[in-house]
Protein backbone atom coordinates (compact mmCIF):
# COMPACT_ATOMS: atom_id res chain seq x y z
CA UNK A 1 -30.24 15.91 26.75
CA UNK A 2 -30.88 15.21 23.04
CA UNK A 3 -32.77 12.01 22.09
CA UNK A 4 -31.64 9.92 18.45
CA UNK A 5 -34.78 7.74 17.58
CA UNK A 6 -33.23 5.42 15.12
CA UNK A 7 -35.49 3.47 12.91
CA UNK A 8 -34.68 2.13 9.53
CA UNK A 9 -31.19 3.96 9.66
CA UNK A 10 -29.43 1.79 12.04
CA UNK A 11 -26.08 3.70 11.06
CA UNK A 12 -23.11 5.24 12.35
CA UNK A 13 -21.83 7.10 8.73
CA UNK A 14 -23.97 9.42 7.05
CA UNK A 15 -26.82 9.84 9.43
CA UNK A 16 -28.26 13.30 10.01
CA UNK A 17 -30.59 12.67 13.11
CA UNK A 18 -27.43 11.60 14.41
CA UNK A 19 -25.28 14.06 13.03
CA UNK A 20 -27.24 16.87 13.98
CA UNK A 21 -27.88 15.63 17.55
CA UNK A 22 -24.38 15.33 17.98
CA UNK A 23 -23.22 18.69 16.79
CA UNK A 24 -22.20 20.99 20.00
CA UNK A 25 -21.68 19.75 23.92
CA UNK A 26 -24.88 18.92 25.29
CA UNK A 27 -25.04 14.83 26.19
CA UNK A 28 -26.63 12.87 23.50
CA UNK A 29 -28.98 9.30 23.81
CA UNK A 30 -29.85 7.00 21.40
CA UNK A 31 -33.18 4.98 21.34
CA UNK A 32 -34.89 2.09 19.56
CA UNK A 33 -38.20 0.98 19.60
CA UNK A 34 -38.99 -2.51 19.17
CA UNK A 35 -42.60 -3.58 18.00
CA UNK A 36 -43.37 -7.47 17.70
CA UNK A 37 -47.14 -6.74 17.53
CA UNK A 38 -46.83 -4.01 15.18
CA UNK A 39 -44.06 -5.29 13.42
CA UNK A 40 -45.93 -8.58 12.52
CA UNK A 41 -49.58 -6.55 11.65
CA UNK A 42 -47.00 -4.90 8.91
CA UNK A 43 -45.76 -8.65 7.89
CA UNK A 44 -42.34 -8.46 8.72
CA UNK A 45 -40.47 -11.52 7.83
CA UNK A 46 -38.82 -13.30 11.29
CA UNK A 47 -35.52 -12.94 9.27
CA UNK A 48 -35.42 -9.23 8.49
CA UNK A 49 -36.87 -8.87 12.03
CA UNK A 50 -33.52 -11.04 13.32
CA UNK A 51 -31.00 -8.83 11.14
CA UNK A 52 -32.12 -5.52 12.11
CA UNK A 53 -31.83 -7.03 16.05
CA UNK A 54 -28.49 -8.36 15.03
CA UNK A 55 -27.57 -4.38 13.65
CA UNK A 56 -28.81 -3.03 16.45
CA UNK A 57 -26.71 -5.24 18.77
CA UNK A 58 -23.90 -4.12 16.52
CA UNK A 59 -24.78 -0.46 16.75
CA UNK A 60 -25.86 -0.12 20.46
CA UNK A 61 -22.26 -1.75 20.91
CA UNK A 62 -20.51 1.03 19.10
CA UNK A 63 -22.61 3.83 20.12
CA UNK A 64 -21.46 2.81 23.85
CA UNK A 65 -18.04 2.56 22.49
CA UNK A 66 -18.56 6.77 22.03
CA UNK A 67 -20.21 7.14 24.97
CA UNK A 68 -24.08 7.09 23.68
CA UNK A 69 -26.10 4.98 25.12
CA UNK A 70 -28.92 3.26 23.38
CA UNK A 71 -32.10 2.77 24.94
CA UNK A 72 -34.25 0.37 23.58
CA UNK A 73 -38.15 0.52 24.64
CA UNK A 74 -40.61 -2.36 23.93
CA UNK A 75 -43.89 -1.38 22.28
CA UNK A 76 -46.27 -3.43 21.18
CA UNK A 77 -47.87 -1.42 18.70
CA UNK A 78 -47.23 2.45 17.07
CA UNK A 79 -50.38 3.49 19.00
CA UNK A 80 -48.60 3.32 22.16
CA UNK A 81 -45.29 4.85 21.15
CA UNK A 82 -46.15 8.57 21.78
CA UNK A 83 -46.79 8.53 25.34
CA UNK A 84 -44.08 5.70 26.00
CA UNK A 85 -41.53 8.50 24.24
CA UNK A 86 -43.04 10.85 26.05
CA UNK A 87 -42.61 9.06 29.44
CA UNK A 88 -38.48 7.96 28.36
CA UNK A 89 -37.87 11.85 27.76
CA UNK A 90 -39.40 12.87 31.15
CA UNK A 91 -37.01 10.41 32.76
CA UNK A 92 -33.84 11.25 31.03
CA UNK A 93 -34.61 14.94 30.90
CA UNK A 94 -34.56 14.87 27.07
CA UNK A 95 -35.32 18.47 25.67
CA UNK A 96 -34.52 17.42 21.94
CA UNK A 97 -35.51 14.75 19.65
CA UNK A 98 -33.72 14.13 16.36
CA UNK A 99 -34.77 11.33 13.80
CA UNK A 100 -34.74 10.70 10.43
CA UNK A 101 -38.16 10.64 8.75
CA UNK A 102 -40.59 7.77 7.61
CA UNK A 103 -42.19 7.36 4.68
CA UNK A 104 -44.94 5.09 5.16
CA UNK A 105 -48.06 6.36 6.39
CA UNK A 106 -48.44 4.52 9.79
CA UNK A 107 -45.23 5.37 10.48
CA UNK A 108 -45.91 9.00 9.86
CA UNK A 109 -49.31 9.06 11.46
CA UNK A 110 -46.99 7.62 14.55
CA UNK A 111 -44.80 10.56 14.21
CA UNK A 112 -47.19 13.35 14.23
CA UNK A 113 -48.38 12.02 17.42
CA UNK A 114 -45.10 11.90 18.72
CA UNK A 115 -44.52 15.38 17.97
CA UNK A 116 -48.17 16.09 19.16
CA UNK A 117 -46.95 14.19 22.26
CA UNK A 118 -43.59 15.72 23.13
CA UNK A 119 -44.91 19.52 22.28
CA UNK A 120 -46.72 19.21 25.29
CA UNK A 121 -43.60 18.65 27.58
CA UNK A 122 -41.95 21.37 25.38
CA UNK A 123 -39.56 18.29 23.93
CA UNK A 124 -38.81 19.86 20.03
CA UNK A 125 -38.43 17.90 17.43
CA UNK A 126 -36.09 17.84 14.61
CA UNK A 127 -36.91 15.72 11.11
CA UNK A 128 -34.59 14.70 8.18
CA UNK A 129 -34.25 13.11 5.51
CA UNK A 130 -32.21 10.09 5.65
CA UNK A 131 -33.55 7.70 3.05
CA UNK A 132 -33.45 9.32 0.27
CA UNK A 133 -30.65 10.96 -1.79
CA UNK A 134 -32.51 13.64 -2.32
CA UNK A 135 -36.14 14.61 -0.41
CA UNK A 136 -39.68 13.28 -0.98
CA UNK A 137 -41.01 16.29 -2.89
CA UNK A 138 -37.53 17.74 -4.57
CA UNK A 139 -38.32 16.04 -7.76
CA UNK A 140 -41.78 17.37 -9.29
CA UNK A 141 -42.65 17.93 -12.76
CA UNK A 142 -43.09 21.67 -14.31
CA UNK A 143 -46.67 22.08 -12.52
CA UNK A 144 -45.65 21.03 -9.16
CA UNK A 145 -46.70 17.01 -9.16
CA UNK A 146 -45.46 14.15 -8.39
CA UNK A 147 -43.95 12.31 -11.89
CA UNK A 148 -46.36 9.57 -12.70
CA UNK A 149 -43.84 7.69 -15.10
CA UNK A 150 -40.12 6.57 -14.10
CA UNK A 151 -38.12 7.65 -17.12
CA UNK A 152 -38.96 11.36 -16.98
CA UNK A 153 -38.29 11.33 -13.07
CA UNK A 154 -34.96 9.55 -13.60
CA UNK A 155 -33.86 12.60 -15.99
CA UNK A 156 -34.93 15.05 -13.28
CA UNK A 157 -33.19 13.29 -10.82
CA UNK A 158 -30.33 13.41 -12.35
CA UNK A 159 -30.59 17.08 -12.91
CA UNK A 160 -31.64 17.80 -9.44
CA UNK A 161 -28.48 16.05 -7.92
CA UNK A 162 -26.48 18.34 -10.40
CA UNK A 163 -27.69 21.11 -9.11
CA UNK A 164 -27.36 20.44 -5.73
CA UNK A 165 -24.86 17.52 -4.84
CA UNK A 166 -24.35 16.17 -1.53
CA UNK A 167 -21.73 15.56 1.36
CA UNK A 168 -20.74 11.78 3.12
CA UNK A 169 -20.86 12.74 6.73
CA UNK A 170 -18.10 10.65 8.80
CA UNK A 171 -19.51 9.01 11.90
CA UNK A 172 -19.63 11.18 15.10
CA UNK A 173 -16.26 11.38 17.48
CA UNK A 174 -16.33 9.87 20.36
CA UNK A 175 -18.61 12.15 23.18
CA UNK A 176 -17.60 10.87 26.59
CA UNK A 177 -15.85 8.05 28.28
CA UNK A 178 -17.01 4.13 27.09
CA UNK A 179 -19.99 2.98 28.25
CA UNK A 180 -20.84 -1.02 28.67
CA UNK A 181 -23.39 -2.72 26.15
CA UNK A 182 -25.87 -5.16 27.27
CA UNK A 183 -25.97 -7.90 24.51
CA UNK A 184 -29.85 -8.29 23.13
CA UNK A 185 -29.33 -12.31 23.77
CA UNK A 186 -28.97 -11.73 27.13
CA UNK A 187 -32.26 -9.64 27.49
CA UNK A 188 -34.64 -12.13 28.15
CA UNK A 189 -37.35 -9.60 27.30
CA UNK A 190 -36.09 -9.54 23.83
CA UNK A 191 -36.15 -13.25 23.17
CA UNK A 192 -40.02 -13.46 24.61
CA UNK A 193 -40.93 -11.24 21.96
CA UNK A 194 -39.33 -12.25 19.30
CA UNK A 195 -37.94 -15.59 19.90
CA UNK A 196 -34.45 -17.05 18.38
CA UNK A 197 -32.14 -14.53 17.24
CA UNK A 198 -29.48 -16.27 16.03
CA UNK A 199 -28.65 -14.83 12.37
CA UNK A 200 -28.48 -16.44 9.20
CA UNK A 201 -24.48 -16.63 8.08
CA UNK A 202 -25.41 -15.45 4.32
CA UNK A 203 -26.22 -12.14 5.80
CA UNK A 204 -23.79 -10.68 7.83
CA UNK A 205 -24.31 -7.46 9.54
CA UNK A 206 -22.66 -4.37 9.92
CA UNK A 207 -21.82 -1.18 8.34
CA UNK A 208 -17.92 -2.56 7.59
CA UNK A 209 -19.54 -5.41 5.96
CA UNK A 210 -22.32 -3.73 3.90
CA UNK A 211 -18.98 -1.45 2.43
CA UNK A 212 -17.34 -4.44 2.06
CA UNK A 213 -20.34 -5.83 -0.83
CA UNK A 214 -20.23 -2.33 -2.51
CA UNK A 215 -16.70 -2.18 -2.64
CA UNK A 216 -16.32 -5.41 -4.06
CA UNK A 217 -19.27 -4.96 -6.36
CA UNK A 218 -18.39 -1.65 -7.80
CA UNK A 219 -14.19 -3.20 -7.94
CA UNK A 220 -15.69 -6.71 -10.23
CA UNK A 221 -19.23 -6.01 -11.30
CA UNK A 222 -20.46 -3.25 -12.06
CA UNK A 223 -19.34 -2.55 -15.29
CA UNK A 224 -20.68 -5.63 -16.69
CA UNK A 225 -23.93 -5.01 -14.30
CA UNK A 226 -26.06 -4.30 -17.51
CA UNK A 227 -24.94 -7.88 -19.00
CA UNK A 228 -25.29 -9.90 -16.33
CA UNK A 229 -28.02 -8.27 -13.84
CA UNK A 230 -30.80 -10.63 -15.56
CA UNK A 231 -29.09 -13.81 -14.50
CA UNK A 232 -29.59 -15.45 -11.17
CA UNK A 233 -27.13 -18.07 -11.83
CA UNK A 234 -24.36 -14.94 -11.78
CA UNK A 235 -23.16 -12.93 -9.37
CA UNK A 236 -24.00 -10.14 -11.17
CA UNK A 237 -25.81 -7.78 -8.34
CA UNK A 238 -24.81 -5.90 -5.40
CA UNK A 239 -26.47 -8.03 -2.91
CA UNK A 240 -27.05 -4.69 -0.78
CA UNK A 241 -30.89 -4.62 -0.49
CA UNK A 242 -31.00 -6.09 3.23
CA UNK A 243 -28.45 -3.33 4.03
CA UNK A 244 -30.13 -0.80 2.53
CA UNK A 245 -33.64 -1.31 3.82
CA UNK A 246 -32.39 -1.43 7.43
CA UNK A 247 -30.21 1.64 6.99
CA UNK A 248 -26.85 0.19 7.30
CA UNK A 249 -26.18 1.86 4.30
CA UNK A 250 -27.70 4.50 2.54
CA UNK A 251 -28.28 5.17 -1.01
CA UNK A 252 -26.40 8.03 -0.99
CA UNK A 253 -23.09 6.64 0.10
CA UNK A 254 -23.44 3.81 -2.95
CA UNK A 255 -24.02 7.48 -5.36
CA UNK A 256 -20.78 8.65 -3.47
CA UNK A 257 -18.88 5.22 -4.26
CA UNK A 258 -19.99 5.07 -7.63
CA UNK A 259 -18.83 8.32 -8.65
CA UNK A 260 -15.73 7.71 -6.73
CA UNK A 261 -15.05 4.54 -8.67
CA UNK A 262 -15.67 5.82 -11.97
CA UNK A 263 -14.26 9.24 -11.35
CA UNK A 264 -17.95 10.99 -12.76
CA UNK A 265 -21.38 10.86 -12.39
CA UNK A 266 -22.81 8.85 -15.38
CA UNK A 267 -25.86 10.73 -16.90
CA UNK A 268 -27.19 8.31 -19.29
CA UNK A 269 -27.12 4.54 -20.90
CA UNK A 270 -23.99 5.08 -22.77
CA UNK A 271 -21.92 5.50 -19.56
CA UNK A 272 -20.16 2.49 -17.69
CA UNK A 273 -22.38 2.31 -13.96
CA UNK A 274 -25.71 4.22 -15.36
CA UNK A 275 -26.92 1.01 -15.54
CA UNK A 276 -26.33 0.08 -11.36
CA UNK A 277 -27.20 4.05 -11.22
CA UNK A 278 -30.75 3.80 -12.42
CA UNK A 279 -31.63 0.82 -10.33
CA UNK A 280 -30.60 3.17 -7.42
CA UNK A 281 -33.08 6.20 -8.82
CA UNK A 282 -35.85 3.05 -9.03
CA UNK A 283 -35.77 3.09 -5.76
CA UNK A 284 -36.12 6.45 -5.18
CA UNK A 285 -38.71 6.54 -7.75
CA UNK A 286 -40.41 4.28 -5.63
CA UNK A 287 -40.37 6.16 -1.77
CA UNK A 288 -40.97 9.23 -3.44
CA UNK A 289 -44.10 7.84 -4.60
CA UNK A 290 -45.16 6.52 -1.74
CA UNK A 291 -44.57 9.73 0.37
CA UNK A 292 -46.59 11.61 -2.31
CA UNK A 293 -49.45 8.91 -2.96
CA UNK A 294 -50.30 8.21 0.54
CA UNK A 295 -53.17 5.74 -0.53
CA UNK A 296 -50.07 3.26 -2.18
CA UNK A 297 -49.61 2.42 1.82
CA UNK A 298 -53.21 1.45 2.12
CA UNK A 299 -53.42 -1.65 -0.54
CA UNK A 300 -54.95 0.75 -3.08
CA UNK A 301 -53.50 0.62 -7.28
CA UNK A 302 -51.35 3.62 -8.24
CA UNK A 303 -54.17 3.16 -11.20
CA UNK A 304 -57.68 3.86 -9.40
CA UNK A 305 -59.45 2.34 -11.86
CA UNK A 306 -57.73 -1.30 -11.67
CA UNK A 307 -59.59 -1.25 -8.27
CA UNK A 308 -62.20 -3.16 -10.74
CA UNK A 309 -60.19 -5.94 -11.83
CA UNK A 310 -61.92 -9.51 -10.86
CA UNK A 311 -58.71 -10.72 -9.34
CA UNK A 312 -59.03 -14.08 -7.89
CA UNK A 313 -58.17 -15.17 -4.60
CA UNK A 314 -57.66 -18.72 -4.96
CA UNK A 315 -56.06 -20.24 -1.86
CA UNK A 316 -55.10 -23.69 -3.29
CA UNK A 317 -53.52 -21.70 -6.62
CA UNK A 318 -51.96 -19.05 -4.32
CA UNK A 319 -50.29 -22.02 -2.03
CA UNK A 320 -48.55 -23.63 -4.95
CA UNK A 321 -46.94 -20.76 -5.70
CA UNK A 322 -45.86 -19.87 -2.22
CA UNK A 323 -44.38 -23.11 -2.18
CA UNK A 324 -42.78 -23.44 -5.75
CA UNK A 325 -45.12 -26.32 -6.88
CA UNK A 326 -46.33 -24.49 -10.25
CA UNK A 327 -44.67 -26.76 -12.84
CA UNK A 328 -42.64 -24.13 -14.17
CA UNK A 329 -39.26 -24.50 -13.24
CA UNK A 330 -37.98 -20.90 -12.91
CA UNK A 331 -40.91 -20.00 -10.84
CA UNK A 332 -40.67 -22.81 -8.29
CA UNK A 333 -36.62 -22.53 -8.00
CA UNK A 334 -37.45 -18.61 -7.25
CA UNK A 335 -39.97 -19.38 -4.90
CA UNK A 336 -38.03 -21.97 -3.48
CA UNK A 337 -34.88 -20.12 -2.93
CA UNK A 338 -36.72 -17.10 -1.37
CA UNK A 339 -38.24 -19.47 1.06
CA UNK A 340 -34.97 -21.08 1.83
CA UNK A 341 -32.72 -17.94 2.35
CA UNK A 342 -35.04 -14.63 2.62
CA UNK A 343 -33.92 -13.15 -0.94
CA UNK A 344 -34.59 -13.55 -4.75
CA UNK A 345 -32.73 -11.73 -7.57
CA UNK A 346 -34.69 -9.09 -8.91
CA UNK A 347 -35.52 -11.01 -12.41
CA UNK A 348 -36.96 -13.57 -10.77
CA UNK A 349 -39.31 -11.14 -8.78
CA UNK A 350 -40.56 -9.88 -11.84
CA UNK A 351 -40.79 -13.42 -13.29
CA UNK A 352 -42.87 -14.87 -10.31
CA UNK A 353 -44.70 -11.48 -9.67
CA UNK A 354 -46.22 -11.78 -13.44
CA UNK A 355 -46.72 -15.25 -12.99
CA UNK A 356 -48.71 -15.07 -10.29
CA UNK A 357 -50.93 -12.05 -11.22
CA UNK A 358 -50.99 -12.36 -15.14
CA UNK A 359 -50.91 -16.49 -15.52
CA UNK A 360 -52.91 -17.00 -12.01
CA UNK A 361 -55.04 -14.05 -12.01
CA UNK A 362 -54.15 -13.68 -8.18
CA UNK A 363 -55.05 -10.40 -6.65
CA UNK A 364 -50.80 -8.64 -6.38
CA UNK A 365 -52.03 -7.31 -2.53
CA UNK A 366 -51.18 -11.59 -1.96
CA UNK A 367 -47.92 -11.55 -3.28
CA UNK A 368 -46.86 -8.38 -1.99
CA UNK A 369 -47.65 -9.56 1.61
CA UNK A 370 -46.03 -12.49 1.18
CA UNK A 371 -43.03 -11.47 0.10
CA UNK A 372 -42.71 -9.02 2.98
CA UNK A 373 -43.21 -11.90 5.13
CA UNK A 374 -40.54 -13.40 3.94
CA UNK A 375 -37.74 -10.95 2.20
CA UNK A 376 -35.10 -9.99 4.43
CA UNK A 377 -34.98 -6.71 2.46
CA UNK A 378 -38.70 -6.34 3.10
CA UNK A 379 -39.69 -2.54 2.30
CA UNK A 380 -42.70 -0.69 1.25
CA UNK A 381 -41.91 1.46 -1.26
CA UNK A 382 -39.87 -1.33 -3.42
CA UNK A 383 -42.31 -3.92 -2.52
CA UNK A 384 -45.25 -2.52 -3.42
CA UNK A 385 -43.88 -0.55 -6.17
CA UNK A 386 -42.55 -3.70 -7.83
CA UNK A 387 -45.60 -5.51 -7.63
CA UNK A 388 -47.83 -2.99 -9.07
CA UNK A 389 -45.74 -2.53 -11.43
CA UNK A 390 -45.46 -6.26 -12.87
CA UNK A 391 -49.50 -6.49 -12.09
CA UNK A 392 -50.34 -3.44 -14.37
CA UNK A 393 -51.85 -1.47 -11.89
CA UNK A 394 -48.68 0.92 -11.08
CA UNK A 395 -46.64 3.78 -12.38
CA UNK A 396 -45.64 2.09 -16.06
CA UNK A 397 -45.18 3.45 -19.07
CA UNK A 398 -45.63 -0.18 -20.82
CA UNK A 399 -49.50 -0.93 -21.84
CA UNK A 400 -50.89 -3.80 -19.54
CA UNK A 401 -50.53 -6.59 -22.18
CA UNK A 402 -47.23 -6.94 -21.36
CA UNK A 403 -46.63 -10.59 -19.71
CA UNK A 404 -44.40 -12.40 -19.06
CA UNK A 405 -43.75 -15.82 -20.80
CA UNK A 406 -42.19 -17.62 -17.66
CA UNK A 407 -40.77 -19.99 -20.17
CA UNK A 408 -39.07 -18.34 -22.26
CA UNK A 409 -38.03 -16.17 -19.44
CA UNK A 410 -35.97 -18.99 -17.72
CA UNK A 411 -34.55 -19.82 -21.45
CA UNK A 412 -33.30 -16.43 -21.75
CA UNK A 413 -32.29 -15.75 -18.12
CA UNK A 414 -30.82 -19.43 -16.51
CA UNK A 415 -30.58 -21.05 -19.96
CA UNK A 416 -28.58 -23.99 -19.19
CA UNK A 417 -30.73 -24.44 -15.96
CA UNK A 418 -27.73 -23.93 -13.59
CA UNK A 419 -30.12 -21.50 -10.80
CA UNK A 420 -33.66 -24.15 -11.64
CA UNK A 421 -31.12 -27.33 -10.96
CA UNK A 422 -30.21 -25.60 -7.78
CA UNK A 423 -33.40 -25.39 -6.30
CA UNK A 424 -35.53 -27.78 -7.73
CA UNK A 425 -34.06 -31.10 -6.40
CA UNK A 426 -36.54 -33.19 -8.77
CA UNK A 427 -34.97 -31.89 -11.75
CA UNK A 428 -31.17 -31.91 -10.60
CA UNK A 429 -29.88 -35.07 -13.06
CA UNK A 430 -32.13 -33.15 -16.01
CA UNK A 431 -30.25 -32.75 -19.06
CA UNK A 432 -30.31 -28.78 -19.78
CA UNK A 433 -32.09 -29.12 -23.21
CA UNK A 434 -35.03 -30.22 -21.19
CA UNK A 435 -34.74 -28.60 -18.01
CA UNK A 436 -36.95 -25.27 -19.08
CA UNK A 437 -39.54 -27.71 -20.01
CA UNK A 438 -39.41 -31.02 -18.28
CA UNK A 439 -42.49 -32.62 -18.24
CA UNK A 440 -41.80 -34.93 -21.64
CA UNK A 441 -38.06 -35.94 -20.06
CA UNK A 442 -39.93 -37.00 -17.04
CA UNK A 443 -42.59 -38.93 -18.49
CA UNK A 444 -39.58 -40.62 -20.64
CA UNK A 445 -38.45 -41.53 -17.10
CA UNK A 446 -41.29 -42.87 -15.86
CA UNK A 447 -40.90 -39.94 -13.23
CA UNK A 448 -44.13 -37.82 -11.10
CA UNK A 449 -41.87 -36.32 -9.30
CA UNK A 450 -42.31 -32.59 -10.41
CA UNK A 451 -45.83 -31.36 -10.98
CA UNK A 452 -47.65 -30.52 -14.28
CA UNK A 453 -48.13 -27.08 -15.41
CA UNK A 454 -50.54 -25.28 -13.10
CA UNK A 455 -52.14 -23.50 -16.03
CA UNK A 456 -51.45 -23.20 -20.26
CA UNK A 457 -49.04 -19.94 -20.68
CA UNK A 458 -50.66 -19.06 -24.19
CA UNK A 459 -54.75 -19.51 -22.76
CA UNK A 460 -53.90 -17.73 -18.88
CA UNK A 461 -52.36 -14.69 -20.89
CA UNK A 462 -55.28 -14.53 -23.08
CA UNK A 463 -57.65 -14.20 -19.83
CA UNK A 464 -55.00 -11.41 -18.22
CA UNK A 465 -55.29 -9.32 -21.27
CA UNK A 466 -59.04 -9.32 -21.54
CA UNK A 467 -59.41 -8.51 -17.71
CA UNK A 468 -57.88 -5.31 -18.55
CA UNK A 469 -59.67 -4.69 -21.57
CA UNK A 470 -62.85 -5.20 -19.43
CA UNK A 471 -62.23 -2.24 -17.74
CA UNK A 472 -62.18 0.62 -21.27
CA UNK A 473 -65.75 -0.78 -21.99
């Protein structure tokens, strides 16, 4: 019997632990693991936790449909995992484990024991990579290292994939007669641990729907992605992050789309799609740090010596910014709408991200955990990545004085106020000449109904500049 532990891959198409374990005869199970404990210690938002149920309810469904079952095992924590495994394989007379591999360091301290675990009961395991379009480790610089700055990686990327392309794998044919599917909502195990899990309607899972979004995307959008990526108010993005952090789809089908859509590969800024393109290699840019900087899973700066900052850790500050009451609009309708659905456009991540660290001084380690306890596209590598990133303390080539205005920024990137009027009720009947910067219109109006500035732009930058400067003396 061959074992597929699915994880973060929660896919049919394209997915070699299941591909492999399904090439020749021999019967084939599927398994998934859930963790509530575990899961929460890593801050995983109740509504990414409820959409990768819903997937798996989806895909234990249509695994039966081919005759593979899918076990699912609950275990509270990654500690116990090995010699629960071990235990499922003795009882199922597994002889073969196949998975795709992790990339955050619990989860690949979890495998070694695994494989630690099963190599005493003579159970092999077999590893791949099904995250990434192309391996952790495939794109080094000259000297063997990891690439410290994005652009240079990008153009190596790009080279690398050249060189060696890729193949879309169909999903596997159908093994044996149908089997039947327990729904999860009738496991009354699964609702103890993880209570309601009903799913929110603006995500809808699948791997027929997460096509659907890139096939619509790359049919209206994505030539005009560089033009209208910055601005909330437009659908101007793929909407495929949930889908890709879960594994419904993987980054290397969307490469595979792209080029089948444009009928090439584009290489740089002058071609239609690099644009959508790039945003995919930030992402790789992103795992395959974290793969080859361990210590980027363990709250540490990609820059050691930021370590020193004297970030503050202000609870009050940090609480008006969780719940959009800063006084700048585009910051509280982000922070507002991420609350309310489980997502935020990428502009406005960088918005609030800078606003928080660079106007607030608060310590990015907050933000990034809150995010992940929110995001329904909650992962590691991008969060964390992202973060440092618009904190100063990450892989950038830009100089740390680099902050964002978050004025200006809503000017440039909602300028008639159509996302801020959205989400910030109090300033819904405010003309849009005003609505970037309210406060006079209000007072006009004999109105308290939206709060002052938390802190002056022009004096907070001032202070983020000189923390950094702090550290050369």
């Amino acid at each position: 019997m061959k074992l597929v532990w699915l994880r973060n891959d929660l896919r049919l198409a394209d997915n070699p632990a299941l591909r492999h374990a399904c090439a020749g005869d021999e019967p084939v199970a599927a398994l998934f693991i859930i963790s509530p404990t575990q899961w929460r210690q890593h801050k995983m938002a109740p509504i990414r936790q409820r959409f990768m149920l819903a997937q798996v309810d989806v895909l234990g469904r249509e695994l039966a449909a081919l005759g593979i079952p899918l076990h699912l095992l609950r275990v509270e924590t990654f500690a116990e995992v090995p010699a629960a495994l071990a235990n499922l394989c003795r009882e199922q007379g597994v002889t073969q484990l196949y998975a795709n591999q992790a990339i955050e360091i619990d989860e690949q301290r979890r495998d070694h024991a695994v494989s630690a675990a099963l190599a005493e009961q003579a159970v092999s395991c077999h590893w791949f990579n099904g995250c990434c379009v192309l391996p952790p480790g495939r794109v080094l610089t000259g000297s063997g290292e990891m690439f410290k700055v994005f652009t240079p990686f990008s153009r190596a990327w790009l080279k690398a994939l050249d060189e060696e392309g890729f193949v879309i794998h169909r999903a596997p044919a159908r093994r044996g007669e149908p089997l039947p599917w327990l729904p999860l909502a009738e496991r009354a195990w699964v609702d103890e641990a993880l209570g309601e899990l009903t799913v929110d309607p603006r995500w809808p899972v699948g791997e027929a729907e997460a096509l659907r979004r890139l096939n619509i995307f790359l049919e209206q959008a994505v030539l005009d992605y560089g033009e209208t990526r910055d601005f909330p108010a437009i659908a101007g993005t793929s909407v495929l992050s949930p889908y890709l952090a879960a594994g419904i789809i993987n980054p290397r089908q969307c490469v595979a789309a792209l080029q089948q859509r444009l009928g090439y590969r584009p290489q740089s800024k002058a071609q239609p799609g690099f644009v959508w393109l790039n945003e995919l290699i930030w992402r790789e840019f992103y795992r395959h740090l974290l793969v080859l900087i361990p210590t980027l899973s363990m709250n540490r700066p990609f820059k050691p010596e930021t370590a020193a900052l004297p970030w503050s850790w202000d609870p009050d500050a940090f609480a008006a910014w969780c719940e959009g009451r800063t006084g700048y609009p585009i910051v509280d309708a982000a922070m507002r709408c991420l609350n309310t659905t489980g997502w935020m456009h990428n502009r406005l991540r960088m918005i609030v991200a800078s606003f928080l660290t660079k106007d607030l001084h608060i310590h990015w380690r907050l933000g990034e955990d809150y995010f992940m306890s929110r995001l329904i596209d909650g992962d590691l590598a991008a969060n964390n990545g992202g973060w440092q990133w618009a904190a100063g303390t990450g892989a950038d080539a830009a100089p740390y004085f680099r902050v964002f205005n978050p004025t200006t920024q809503g000017q440039r990137f909602d300028p008639q106020g159509e996302f801020i009027r959205t989400w910030v009720t109090e300033l819904a009947d405010i003309p849009a000449a005003y609505v970037h910067q309210p406060h006079d219109w209000l007072r006009l109006k004999g109105r308290q109904d939206y709060p002052a500035p938390m802190v002056d732009h022009a004096v907070a930058r001032v202070r983020a500049i000189e923390m950094f400067r702090s550290l050369e003396k």
